[in-house]
N, C-alpha and C. Protein backbone atom coordinates (compact mmCIF):
# COMPACT_ATOMS: atom_id res chain seq x y z
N UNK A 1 99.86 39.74 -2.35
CA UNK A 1 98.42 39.61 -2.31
C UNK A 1 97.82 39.93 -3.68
N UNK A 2 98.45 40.83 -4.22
CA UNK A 2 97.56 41.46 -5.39
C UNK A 2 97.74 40.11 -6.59
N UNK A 3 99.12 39.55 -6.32
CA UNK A 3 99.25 38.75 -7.39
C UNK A 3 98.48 37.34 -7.52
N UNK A 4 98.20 37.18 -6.11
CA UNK A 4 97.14 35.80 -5.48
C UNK A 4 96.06 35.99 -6.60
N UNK A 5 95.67 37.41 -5.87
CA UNK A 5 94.49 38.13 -6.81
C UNK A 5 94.24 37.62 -8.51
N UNK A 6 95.52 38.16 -8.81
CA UNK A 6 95.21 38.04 -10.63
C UNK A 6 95.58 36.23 -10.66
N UNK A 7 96.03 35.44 -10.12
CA UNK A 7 96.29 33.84 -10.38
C UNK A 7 94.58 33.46 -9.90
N UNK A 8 93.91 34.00 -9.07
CA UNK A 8 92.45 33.88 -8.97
C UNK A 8 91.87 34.24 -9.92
N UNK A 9 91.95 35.11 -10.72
CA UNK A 9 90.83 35.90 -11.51
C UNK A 9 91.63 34.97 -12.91
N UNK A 10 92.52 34.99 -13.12
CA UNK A 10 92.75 33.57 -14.53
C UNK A 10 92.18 32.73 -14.14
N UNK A 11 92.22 31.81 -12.74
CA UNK A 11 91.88 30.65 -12.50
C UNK A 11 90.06 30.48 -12.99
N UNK A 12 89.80 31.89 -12.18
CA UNK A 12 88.16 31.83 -12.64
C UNK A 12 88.05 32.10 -14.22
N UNK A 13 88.13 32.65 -14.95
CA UNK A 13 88.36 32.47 -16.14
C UNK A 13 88.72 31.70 -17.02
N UNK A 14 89.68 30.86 -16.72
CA UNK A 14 89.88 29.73 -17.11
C UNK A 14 88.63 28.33 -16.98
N UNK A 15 88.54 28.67 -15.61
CA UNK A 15 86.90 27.97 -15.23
C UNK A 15 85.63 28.32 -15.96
N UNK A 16 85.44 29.56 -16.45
CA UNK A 16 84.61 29.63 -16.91
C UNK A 16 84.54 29.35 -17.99
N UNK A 17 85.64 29.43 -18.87
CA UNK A 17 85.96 28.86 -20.59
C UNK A 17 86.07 27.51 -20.88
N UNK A 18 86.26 26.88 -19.65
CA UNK A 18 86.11 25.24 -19.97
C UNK A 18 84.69 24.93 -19.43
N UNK A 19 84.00 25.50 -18.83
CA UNK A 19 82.41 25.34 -18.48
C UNK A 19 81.84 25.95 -19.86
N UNK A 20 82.50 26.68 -20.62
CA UNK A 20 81.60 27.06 -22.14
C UNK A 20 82.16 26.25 -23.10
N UNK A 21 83.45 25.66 -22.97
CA UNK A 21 83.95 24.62 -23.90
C UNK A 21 83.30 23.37 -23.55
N UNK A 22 82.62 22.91 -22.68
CA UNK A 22 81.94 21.65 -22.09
C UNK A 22 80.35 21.56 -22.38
N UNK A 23 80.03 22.68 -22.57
CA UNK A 23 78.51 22.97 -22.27
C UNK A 23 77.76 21.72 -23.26
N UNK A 24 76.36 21.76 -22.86
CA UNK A 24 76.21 20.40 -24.02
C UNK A 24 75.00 20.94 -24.81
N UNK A 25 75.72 20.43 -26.48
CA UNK A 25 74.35 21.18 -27.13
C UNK A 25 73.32 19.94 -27.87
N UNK A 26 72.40 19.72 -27.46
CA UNK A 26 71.61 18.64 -27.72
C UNK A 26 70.10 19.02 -27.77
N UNK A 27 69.33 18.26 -28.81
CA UNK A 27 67.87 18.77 -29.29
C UNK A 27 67.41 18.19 -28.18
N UNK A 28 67.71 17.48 -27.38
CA UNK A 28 66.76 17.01 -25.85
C UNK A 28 66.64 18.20 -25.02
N UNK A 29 67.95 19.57 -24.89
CA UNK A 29 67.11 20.33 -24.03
C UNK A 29 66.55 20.80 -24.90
N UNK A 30 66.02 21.59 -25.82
CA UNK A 30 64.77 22.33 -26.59
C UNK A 30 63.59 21.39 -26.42
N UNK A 31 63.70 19.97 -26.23
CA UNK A 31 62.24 19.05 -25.89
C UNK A 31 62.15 18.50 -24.45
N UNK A 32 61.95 19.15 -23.23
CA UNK A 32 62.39 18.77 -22.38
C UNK A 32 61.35 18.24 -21.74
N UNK A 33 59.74 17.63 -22.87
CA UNK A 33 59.29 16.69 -22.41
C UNK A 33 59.74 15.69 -23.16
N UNK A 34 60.72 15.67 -23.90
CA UNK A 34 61.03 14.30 -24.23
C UNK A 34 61.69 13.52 -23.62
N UNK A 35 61.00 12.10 -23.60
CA UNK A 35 61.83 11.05 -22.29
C UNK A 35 61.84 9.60 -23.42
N UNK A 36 62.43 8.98 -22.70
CA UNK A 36 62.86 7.75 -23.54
C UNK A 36 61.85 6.84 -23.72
N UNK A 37 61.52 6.11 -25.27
CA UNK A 37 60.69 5.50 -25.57
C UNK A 37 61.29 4.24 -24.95
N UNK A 38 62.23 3.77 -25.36
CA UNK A 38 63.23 1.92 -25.81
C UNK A 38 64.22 2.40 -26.24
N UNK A 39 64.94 1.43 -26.55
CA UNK A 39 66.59 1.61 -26.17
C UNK A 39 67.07 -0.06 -26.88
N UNK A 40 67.97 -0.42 -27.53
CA UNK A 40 68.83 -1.54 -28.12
C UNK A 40 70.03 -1.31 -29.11
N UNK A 41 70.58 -2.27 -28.80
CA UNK A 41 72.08 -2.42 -29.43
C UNK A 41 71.66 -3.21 -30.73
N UNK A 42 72.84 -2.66 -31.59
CA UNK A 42 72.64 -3.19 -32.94
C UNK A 42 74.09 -4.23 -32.88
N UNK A 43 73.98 -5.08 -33.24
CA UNK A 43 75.38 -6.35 -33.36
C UNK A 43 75.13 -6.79 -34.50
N UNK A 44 76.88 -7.10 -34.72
CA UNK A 44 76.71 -7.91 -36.16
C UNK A 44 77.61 -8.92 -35.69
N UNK A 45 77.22 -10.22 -36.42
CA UNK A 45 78.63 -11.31 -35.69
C UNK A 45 78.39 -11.10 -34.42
N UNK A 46 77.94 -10.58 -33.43
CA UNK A 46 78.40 -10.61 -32.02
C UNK A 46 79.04 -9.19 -31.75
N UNK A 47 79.35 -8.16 -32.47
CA UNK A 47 80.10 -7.46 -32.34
C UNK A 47 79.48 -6.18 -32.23
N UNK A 48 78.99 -5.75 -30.72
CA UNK A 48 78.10 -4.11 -30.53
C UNK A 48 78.68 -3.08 -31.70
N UNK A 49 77.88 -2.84 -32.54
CA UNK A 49 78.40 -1.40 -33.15
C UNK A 49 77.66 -0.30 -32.54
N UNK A 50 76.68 -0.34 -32.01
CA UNK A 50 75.96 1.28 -31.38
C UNK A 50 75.02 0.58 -30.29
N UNK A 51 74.57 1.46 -29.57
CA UNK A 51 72.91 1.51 -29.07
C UNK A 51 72.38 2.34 -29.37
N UNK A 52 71.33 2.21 -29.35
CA UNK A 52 70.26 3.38 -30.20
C UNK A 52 69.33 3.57 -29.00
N UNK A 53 68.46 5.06 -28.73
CA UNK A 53 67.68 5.23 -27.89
C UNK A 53 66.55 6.36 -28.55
N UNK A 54 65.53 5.64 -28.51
CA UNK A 54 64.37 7.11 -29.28
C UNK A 54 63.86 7.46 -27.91
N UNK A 55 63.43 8.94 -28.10
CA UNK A 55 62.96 9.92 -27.00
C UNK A 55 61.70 10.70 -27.94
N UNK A 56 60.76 10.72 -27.50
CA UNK A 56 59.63 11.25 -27.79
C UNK A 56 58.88 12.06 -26.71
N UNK A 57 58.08 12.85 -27.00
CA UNK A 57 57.16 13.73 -26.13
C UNK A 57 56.44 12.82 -25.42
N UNK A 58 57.04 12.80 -23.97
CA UNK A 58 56.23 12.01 -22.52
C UNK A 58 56.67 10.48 -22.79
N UNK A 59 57.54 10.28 -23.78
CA UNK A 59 57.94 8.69 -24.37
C UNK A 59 56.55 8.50 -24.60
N UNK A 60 56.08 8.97 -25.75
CA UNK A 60 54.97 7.71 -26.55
C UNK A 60 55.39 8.90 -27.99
N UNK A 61 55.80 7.71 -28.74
CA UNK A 61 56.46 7.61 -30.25
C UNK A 61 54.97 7.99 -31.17
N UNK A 62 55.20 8.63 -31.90
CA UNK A 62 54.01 8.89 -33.29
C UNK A 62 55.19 9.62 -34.44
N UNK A 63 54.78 8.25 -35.47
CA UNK A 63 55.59 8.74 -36.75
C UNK A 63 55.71 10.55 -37.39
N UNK A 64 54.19 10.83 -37.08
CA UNK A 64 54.03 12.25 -37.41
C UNK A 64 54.21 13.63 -36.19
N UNK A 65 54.78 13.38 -34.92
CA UNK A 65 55.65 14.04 -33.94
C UNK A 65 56.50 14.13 -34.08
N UNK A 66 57.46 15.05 -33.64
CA UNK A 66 58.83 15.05 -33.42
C UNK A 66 59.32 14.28 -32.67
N UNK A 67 60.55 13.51 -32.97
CA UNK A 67 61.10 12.78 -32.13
C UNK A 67 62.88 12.41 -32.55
N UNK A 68 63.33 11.82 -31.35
CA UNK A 68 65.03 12.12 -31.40
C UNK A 68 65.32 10.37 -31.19
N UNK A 69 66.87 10.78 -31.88
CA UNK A 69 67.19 8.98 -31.97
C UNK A 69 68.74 9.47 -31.55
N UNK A 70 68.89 8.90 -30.78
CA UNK A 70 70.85 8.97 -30.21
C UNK A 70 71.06 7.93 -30.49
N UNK A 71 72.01 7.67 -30.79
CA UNK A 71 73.23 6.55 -31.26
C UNK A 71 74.35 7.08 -30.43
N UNK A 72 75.04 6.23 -29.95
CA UNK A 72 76.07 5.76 -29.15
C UNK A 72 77.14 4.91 -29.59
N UNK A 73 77.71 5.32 -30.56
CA UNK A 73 78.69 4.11 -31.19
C UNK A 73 79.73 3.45 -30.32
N UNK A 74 80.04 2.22 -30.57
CA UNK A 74 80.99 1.19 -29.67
C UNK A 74 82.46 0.97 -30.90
N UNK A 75 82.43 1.85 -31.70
CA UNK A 75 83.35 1.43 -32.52
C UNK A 75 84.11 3.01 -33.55
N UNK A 76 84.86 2.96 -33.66
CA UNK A 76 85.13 4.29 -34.51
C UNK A 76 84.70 3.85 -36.29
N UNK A 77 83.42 4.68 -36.64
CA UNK A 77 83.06 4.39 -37.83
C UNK A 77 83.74 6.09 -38.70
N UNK A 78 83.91 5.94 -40.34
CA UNK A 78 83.72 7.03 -40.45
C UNK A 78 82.53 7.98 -41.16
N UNK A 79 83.15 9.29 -41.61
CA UNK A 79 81.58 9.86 -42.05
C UNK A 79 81.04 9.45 -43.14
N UNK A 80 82.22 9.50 -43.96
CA UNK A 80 81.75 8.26 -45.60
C UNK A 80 81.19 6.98 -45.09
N UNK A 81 81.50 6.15 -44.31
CA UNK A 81 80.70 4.59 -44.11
C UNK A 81 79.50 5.32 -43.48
N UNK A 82 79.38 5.88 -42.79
CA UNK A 82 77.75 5.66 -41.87
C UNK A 82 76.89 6.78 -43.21
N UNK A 83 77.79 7.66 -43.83
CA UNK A 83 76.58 8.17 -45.07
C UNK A 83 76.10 7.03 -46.11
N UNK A 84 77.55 6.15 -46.41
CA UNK A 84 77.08 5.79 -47.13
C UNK A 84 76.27 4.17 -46.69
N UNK A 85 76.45 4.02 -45.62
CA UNK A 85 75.56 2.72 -45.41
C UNK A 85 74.11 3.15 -45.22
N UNK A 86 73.91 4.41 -44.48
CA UNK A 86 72.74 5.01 -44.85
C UNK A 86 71.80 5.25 -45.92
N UNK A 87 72.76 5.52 -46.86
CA UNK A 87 72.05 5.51 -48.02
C UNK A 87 71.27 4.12 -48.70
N UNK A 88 72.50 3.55 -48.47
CA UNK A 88 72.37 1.76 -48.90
C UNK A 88 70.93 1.32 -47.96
N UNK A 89 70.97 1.66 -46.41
CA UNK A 89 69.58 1.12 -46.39
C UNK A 89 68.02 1.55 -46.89
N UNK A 90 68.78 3.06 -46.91
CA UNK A 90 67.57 3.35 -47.34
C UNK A 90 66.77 3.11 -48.65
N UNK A 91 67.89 2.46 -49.54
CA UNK A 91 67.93 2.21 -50.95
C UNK A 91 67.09 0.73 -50.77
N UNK A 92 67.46 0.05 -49.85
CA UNK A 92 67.05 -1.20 -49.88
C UNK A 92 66.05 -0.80 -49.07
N UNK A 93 65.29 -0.59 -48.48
CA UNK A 93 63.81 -0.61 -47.96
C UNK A 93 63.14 0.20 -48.77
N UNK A 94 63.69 0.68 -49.85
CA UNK A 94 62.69 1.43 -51.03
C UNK A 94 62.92 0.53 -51.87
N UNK A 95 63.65 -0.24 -52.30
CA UNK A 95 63.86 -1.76 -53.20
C UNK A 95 64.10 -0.87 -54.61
N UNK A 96 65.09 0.22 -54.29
CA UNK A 96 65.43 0.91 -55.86
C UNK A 96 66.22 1.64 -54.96
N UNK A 97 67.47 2.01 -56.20
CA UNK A 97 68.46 3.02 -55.79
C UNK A 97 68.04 4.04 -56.36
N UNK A 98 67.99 5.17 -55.91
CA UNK A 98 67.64 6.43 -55.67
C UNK A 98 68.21 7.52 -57.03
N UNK A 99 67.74 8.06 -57.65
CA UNK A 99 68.42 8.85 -58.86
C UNK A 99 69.40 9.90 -58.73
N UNK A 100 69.39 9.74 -57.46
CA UNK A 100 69.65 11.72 -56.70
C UNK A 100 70.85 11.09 -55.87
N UNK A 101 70.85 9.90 -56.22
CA UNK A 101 71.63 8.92 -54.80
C UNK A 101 73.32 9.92 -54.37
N UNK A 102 73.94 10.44 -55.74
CA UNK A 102 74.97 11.59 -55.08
C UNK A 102 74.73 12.34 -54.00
N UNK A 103 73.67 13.25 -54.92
CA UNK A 103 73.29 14.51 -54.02
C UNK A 103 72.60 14.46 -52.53
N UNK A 104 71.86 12.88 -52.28
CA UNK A 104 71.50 12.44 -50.88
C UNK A 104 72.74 12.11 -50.17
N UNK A 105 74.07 11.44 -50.81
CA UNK A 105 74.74 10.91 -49.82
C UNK A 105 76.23 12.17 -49.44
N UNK A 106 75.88 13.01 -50.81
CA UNK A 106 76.66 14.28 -49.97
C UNK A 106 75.44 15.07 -48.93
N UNK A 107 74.49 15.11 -49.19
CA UNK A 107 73.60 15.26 -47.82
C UNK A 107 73.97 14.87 -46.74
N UNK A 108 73.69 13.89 -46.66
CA UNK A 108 73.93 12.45 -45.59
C UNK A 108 75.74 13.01 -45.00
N UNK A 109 76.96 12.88 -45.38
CA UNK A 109 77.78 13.30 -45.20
C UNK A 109 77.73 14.39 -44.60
N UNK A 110 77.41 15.87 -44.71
CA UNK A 110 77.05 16.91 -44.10
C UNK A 110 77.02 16.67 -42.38
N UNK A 111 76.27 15.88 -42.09
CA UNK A 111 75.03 16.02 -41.08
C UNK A 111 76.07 14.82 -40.08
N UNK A 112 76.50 14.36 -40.83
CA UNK A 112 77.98 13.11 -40.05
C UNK A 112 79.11 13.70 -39.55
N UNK A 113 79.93 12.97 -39.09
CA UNK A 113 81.33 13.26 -38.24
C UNK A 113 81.74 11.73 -38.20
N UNK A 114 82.86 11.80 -38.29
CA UNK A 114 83.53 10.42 -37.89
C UNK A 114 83.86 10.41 -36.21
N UNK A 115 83.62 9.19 -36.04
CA UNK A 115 82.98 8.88 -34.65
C UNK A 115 84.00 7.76 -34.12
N UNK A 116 83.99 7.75 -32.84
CA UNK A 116 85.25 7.08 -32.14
C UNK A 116 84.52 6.13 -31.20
N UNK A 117 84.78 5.29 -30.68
CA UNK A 117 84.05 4.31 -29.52
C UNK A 117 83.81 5.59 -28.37
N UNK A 118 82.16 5.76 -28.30
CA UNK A 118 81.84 6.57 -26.85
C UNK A 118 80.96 7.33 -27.54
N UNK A 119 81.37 7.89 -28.71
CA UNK A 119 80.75 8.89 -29.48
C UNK A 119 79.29 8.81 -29.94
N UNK A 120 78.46 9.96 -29.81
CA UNK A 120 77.24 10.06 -29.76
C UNK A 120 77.17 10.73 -30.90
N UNK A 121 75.69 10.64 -32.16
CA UNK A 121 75.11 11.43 -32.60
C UNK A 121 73.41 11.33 -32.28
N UNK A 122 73.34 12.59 -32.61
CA UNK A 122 71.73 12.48 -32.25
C UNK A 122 70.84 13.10 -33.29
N UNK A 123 69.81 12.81 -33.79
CA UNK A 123 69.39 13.26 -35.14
C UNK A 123 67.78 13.50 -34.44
N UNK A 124 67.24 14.87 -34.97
CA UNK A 124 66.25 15.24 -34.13
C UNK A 124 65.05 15.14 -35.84
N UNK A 125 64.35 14.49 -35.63
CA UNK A 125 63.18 14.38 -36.74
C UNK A 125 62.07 15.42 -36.58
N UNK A 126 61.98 15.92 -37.46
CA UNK A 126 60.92 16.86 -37.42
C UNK A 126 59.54 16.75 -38.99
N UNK A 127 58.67 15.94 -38.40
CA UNK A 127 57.96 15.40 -39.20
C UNK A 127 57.26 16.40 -40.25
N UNK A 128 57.98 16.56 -41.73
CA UNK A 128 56.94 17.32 -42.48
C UNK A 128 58.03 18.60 -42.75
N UNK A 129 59.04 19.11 -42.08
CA UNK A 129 60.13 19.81 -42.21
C UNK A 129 61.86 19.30 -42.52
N UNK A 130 61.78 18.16 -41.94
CA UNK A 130 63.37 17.82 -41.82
C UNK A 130 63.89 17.16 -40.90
N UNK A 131 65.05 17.57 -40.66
CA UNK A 131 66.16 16.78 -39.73
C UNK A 131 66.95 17.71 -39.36
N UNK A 132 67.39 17.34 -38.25
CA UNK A 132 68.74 18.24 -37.04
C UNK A 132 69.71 17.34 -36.65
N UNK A 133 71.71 17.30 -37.14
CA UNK A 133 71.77 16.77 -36.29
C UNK A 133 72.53 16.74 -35.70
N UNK A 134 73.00 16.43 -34.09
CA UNK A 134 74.18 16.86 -33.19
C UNK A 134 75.29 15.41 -32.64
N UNK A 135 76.33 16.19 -32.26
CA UNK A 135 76.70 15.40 -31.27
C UNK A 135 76.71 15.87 -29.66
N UNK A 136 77.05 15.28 -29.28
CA UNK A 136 76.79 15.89 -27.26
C UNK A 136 77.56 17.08 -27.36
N UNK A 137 78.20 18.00 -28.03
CA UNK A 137 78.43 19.15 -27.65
C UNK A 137 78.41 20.18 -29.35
N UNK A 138 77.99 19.57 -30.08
CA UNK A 138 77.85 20.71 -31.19
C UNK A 138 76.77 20.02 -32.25
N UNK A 139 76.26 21.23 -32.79
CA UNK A 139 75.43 20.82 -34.13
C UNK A 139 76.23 21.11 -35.37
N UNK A 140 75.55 20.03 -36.04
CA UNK A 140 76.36 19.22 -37.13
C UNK A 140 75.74 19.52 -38.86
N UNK A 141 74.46 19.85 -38.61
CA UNK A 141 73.68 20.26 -39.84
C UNK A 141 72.51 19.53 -40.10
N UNK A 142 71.98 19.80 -40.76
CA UNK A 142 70.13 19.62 -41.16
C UNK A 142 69.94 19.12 -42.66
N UNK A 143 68.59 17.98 -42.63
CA UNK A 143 67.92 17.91 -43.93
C UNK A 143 67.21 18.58 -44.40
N UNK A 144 66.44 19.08 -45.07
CA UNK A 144 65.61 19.96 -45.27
C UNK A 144 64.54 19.22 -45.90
N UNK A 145 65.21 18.59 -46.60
CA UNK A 145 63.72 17.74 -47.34
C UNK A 145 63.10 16.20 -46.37
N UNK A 146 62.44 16.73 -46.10
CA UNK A 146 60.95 15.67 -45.16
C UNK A 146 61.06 14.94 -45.62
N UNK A 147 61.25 14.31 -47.01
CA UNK A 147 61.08 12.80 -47.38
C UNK A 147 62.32 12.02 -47.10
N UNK A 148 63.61 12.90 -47.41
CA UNK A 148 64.76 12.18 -46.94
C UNK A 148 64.63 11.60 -45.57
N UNK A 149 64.17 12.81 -45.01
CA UNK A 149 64.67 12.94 -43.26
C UNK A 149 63.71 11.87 -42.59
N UNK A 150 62.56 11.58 -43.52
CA UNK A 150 61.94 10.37 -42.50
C UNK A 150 62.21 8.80 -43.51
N UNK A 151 62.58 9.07 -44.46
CA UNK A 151 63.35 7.83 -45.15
C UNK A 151 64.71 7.11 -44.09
N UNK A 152 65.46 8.27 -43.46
CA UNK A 152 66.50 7.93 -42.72
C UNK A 152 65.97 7.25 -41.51
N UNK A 153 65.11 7.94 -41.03
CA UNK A 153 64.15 7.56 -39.42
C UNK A 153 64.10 6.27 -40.04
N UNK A 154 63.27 6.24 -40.94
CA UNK A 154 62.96 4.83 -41.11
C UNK A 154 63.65 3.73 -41.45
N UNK A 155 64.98 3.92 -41.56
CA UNK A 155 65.66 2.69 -41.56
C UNK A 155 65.88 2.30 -39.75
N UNK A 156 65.20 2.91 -38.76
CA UNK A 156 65.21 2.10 -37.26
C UNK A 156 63.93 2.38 -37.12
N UNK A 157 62.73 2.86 -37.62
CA UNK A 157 61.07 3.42 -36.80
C UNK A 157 60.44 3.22 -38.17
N UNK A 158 60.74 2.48 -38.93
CA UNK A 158 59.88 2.50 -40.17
C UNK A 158 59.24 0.92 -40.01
N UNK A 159 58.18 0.67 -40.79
CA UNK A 159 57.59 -1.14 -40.62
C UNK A 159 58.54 -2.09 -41.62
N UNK A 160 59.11 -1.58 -42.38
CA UNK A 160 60.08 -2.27 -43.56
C UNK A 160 61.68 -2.14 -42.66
N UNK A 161 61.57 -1.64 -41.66
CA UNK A 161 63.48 -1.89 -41.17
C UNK A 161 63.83 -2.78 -41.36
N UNK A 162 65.09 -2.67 -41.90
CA UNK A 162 65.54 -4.14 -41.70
C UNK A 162 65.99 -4.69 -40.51
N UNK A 163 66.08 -4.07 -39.62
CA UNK A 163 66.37 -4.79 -38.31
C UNK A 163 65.05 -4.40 -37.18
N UNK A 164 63.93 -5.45 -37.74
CA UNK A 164 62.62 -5.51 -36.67
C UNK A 164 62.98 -5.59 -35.10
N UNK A 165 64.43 -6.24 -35.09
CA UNK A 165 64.21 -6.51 -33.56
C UNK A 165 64.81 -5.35 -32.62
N UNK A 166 65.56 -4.22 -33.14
CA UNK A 166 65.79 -3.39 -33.22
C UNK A 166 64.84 -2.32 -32.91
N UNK A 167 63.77 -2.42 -33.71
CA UNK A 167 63.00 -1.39 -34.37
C UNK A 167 61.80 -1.71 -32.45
N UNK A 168 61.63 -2.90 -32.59
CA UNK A 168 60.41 -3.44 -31.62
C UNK A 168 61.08 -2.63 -30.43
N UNK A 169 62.54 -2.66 -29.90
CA UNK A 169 62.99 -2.40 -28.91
C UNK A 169 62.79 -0.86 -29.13
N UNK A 170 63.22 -0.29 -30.14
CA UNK A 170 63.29 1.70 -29.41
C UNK A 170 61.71 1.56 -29.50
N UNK A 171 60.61 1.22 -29.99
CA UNK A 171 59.08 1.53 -30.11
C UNK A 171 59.21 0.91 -28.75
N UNK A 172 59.18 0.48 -28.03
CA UNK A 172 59.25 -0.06 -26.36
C UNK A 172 58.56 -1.25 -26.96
N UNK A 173 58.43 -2.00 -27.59
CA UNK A 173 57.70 -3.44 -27.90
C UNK A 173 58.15 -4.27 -27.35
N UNK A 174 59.48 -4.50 -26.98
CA UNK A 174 60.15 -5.82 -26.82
C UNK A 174 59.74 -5.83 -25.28
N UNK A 175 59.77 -6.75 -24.35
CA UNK A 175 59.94 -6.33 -23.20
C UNK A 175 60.47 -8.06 -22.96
């Protein structure tokens, strides 16, 4: 009996360490009026690389609110390509490459993880302060500088995106 006992009390223990190894850490619970604005897949050739979903306070989007963008990748990218394609758009919707362009894309790197088909990041905008950003179970690191952090937003919530049809869908436009 006693030994039932201690194979119970690991078992619960064990239960409880994979309920804290599982737990999920995401800027949606700290905004838990945020609900989903729109939602679309980005393709190239035909070929899903992510869906994207913005969440805003009560779902209605304002550039100068806080608001969260999940990505859902369909493909294993790594942290060097998605920093550095990041950078690249953001370079091209400012129509100049950037002087600092190192020190942004070791930024940019920071705040990444290389990502596998399934894999989520979520980048929490905080208008006038920065950026947060996670995946479904850990945080990953922060911008600090406001101009970066809504330069990045704005390559999917900016009026210059390059992918409008994209952009129409998370603003809920498309219908």
């Amino acid at each position: 009996m006693k030994s039932l006992r201690v194979i119970f009390a690991l078992f619960l223990l064990l239960s409880l360490a994979t309920v804290s190894v599982n737990a999920r850490v995401s800027p949606l619970e700290d905004y838990p009026s945020f609900q989903s604005v729109g939602s679309g897949d980005l393709t190239w050739w035909g070929i899903r690389i992510y869906r994207a979903t913005l969440y805003a306070p009560l779902g209605h989007y304002g550039p100068k609110r806080p608001h969260a963008l999940e990505i859902v990748y369909r493909m294993a990218i790594s942290r060097e390509q998605l920093a550095k394609t990041s950078l690249e758009e953001i370079e091209r919707i400012r129509g100049r490459r950037l002087v600092d362009r190192e020190a942004v894309l070791d930024q940019l790197e920071t705040v990444f993880r290389d990502v596998s088909a399934g894999d989520a990041i979520v980048g929490l905008h905080l208008p006038g302060e920065g950026a947060r950003f996670y995946t479904r179970t850990d945080y990953l690191g922060r911008i600090d500088d406001p101009e970066l952090a809504a330069a990045f937003f704005g390559i999917w919530l900016g009026p210059a995106s390059p992918r409008p049809g994209l952009r129409s869908e998370l603003l809920g436009q498309a219908r």
